[in-house]
Protein backbone atom coordinates (compact mmCIF):
# COMPACT_ATOMS: atom_id res chain seq x y z
CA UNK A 1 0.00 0.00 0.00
CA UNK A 2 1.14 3.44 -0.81
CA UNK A 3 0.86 6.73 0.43
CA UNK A 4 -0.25 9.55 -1.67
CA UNK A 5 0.20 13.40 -0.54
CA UNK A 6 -1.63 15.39 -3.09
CA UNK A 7 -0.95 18.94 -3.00
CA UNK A 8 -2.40 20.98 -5.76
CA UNK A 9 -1.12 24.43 -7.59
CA UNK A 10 -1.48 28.15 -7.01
CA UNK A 11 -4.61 29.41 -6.07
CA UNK A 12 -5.97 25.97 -4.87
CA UNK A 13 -6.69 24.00 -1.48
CA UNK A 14 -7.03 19.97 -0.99
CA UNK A 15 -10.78 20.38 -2.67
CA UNK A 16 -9.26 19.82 -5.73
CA UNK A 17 -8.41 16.32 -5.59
CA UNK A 18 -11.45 15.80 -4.92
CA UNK A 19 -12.30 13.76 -8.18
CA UNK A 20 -8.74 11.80 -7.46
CA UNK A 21 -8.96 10.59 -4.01
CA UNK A 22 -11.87 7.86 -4.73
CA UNK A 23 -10.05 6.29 -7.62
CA UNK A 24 -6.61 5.93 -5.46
CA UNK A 25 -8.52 4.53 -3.00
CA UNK A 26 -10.33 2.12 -5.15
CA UNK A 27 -6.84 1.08 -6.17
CA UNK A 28 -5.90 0.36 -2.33
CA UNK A 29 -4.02 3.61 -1.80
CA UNK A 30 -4.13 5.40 1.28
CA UNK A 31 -4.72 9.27 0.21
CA UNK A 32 -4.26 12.51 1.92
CA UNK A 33 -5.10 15.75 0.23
CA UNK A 34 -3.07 19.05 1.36
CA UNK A 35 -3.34 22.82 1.46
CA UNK A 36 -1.25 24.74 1.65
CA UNK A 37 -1.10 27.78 4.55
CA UNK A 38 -2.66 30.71 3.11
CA UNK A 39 -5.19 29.06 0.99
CA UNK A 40 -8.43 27.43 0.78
CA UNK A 41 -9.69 26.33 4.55
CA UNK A 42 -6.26 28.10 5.66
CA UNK A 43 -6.71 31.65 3.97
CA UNK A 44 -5.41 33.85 6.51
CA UNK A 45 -2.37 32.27 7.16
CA UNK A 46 0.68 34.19 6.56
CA UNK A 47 2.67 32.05 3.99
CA UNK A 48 6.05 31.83 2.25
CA UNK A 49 7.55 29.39 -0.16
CA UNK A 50 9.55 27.83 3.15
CA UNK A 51 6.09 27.67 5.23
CA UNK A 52 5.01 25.64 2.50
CA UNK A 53 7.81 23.31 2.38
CA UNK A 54 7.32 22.52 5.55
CA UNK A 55 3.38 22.38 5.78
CA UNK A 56 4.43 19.08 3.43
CA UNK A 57 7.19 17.96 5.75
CA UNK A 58 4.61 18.28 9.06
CA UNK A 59 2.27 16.30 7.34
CA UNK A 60 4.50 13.28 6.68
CA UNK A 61 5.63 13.27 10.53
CA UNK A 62 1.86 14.19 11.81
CA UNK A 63 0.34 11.04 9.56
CA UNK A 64 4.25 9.00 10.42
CA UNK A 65 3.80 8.08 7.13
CA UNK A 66 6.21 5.78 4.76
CA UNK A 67 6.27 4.44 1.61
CA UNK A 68 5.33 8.18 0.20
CA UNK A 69 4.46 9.68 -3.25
CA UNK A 70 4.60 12.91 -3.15
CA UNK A 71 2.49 14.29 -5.50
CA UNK A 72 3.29 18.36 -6.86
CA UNK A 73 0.70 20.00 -9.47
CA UNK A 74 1.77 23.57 -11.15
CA UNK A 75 3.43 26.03 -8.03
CA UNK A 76 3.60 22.78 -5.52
CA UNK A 77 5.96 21.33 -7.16
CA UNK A 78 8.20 23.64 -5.65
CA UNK A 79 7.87 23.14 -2.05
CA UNK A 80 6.99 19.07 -3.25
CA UNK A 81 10.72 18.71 -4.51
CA UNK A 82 12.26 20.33 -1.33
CA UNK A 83 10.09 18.37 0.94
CA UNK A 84 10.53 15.21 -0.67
CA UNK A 85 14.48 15.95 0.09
CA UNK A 86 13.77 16.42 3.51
CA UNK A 87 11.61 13.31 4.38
CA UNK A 88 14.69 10.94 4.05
CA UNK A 89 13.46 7.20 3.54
CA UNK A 90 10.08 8.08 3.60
CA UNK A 91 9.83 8.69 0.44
CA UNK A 92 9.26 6.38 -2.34
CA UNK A 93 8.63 9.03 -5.25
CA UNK A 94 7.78 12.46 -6.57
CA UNK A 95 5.02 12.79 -8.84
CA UNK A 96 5.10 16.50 -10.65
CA UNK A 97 1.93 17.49 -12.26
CA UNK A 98 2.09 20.20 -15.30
CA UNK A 99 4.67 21.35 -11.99
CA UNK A 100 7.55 23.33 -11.69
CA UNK A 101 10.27 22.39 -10.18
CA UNK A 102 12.98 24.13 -7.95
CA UNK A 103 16.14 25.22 -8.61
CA UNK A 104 18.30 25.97 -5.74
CA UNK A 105 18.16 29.98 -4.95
CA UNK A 106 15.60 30.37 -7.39
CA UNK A 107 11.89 31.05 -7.41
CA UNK A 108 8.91 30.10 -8.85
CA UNK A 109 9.06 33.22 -10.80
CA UNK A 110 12.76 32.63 -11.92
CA UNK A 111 12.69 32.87 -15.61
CA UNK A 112 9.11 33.89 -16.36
CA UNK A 113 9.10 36.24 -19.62
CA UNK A 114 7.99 39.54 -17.33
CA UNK A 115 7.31 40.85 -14.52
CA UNK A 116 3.64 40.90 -14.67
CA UNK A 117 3.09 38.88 -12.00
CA UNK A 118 5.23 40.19 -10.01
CA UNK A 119 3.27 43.67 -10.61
CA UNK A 120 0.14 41.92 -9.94
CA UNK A 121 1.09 40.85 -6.43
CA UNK A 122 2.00 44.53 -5.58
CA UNK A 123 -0.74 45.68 -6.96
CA UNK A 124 -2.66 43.33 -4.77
CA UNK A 125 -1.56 43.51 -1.25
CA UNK A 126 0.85 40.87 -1.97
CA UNK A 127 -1.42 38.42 -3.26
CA UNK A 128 -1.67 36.72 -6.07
CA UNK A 129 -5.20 37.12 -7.51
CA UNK A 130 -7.65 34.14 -8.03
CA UNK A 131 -8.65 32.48 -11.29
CA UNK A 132 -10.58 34.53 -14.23
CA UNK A 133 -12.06 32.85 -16.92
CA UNK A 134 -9.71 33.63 -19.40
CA UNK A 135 -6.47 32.65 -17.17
CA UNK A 136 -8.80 28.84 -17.91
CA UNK A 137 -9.05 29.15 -21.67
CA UNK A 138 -8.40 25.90 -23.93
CA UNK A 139 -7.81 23.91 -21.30
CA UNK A 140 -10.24 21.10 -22.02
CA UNK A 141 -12.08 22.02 -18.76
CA UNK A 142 -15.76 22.32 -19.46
CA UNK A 143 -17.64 25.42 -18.69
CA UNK A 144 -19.27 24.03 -14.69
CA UNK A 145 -15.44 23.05 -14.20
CA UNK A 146 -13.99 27.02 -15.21
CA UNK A 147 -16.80 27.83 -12.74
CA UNK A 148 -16.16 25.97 -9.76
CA UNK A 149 -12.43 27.04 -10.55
CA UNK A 150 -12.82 30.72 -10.12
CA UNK A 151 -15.46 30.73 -7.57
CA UNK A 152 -13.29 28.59 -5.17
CA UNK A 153 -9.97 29.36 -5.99
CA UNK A 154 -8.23 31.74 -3.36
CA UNK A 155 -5.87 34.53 -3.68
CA UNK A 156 -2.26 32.95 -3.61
CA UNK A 157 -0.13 34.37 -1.17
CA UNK A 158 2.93 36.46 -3.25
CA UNK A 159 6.34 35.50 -0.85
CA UNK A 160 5.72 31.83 -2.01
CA UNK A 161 6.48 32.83 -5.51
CA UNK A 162 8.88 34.93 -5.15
CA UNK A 163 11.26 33.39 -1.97
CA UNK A 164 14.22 31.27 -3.73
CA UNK A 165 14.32 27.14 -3.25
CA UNK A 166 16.59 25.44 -0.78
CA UNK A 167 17.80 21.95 -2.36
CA UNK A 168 20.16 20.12 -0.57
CA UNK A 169 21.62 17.62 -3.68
CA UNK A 170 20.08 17.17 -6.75
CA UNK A 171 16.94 16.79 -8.06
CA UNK A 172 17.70 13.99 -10.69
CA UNK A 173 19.06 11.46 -7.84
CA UNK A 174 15.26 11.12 -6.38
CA UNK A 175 12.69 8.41 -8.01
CA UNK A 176 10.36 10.66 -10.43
CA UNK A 177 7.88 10.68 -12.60
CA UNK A 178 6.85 13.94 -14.76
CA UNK A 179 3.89 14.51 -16.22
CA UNK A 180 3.19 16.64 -18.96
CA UNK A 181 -0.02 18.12 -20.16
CA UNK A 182 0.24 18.73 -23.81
CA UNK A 183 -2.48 21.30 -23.89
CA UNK A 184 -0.34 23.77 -21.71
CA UNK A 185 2.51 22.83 -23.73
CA UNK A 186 3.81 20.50 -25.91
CA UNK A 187 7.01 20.04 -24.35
CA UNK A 188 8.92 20.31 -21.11
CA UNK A 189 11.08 23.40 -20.35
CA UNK A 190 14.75 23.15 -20.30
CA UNK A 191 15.08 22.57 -16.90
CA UNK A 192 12.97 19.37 -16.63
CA UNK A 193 14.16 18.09 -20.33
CA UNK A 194 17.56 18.22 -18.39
CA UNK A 195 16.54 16.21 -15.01
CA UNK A 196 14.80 13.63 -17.24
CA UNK A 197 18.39 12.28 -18.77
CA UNK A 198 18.34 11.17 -15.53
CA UNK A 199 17.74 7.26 -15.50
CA UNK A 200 15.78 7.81 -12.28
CA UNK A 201 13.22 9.88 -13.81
CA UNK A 202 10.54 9.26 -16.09
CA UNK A 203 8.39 11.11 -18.49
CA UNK A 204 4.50 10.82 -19.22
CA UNK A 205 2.24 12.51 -21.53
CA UNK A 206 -1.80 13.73 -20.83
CA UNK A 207 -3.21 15.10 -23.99
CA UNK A 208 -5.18 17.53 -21.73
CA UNK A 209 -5.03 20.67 -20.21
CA UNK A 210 -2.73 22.35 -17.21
CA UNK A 211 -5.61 20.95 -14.55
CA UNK A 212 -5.82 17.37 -15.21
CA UNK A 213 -7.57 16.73 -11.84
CA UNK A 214 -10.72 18.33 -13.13
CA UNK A 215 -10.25 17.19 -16.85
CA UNK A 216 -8.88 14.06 -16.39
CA UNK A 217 -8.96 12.61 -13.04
CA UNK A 218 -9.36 8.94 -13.76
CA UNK A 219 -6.66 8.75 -16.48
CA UNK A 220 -4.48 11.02 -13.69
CA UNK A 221 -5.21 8.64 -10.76
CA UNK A 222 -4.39 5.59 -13.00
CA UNK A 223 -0.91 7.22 -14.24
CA UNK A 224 -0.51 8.22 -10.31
CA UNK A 225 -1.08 4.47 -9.18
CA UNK A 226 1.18 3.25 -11.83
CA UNK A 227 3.86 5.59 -10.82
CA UNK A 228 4.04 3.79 -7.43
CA UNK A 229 4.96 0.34 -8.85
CA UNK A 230 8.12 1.75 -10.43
CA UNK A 231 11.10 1.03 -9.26
């Protein structure tokens, strides 16, 4: 039996796994759905990129978990990739979703084309704003699913994106499994085409959208249950 720690992107709280969680379960998986500080059920919190690492750590001790899969969609696979170096044999793999990953002494922001979000967080008392419908646009989610999207999405707190990554070795020694959503984009940036010469990681393709828990959760929960058998 595995352990799954889901912990979804900017903007979002453990609600949306909620399509996920049965089919793991189904598939004999124990599953426990995260959020973050400052989001969701925890809006309020203050919250940095650090808090978050270790809202993932906490959890691991608090449930004295093993056997994990760590499991990082879009802006969680940033604290997901630090965590997962700081659980030590707990962890049996990382799962990133569509996800970032971190770079040591670089944020989530590192490398983005401008600085408009950046300008947006200022602008917005250091938040990062919730979802519109057009930031949901040709992303194979149907029109009830762009709904619930932007009426429950939260504002993002801004020091998460913007605080740099702590790694302590590298990324491409730790068991891994990337998947990519072709919608978003057809290929993986150049820091993740990089990690995956690693023999320890492994690529997989959706042919959906960046939010594959709400456009494709079973074909998601059956890639996440067959990423726990690997080696």
């Amino acid at each position: 039996m595995t352990e799954f720690i889901l912990v979804a992107g900017a903007k979002l709280g453990a609600w949306a796994w909620d399509e996920v969680v049965p089919e793991l379960r189904a598939a004999g998986h124990e599953v426990h759905a995260l959020t973050l500080s400052g989001l969701a059920e925890k809006r309020g919190t203050p919250a940095g990129q650090q808090t978050h690492v270790q809202d993932i750590v906490e959890a691991v001790e608090r449930l004295d978990v093993r056997d994990v899969v760590l499991v990082g969609h879009s802006y969680s696979g940033i604290p997901v990739g630090q965590a997962a170096q700081r659980i030590g044999d707990r962890l049996r793999r990382v799962v990133y979703v569509d996800a970032s990953v971190p770079a040591d002494g670089k944020s989530f922001l590192w490398g983005w084309p401008s600085d408009g979000v950046r300008a947006a967080i200022e602008a917005n008392d250091g938040f990062w704003a919730p979802f519109a419908p057009e930031d949901l646009a040709e992303q194979d989610l149907t029109d009830e699913q762009i709904a619930r999207l932007v009426r429950d999405s939260t504002p993002h707190p801004g020091a998460s994106l913007t605080e740099p990554a702590v790694l302590t070795h590298s990324l491409a020694e730790m068991p891994t499994t990337y998947v990519k959503c072709l919608l978003d984009w057809p290929e993986p940036g150049d820091d993740v085409a990089e990690l995956l010469k690693s023999d320890r990681w492994e690529l997989v393709t959706m042919n959906t959208g960046h939010w594959p828990m709400f456009s494709q959760p079973r074909e998601l929960a059956r890639i996440l249950h067959e990423s726990a058998n690997r080696p």
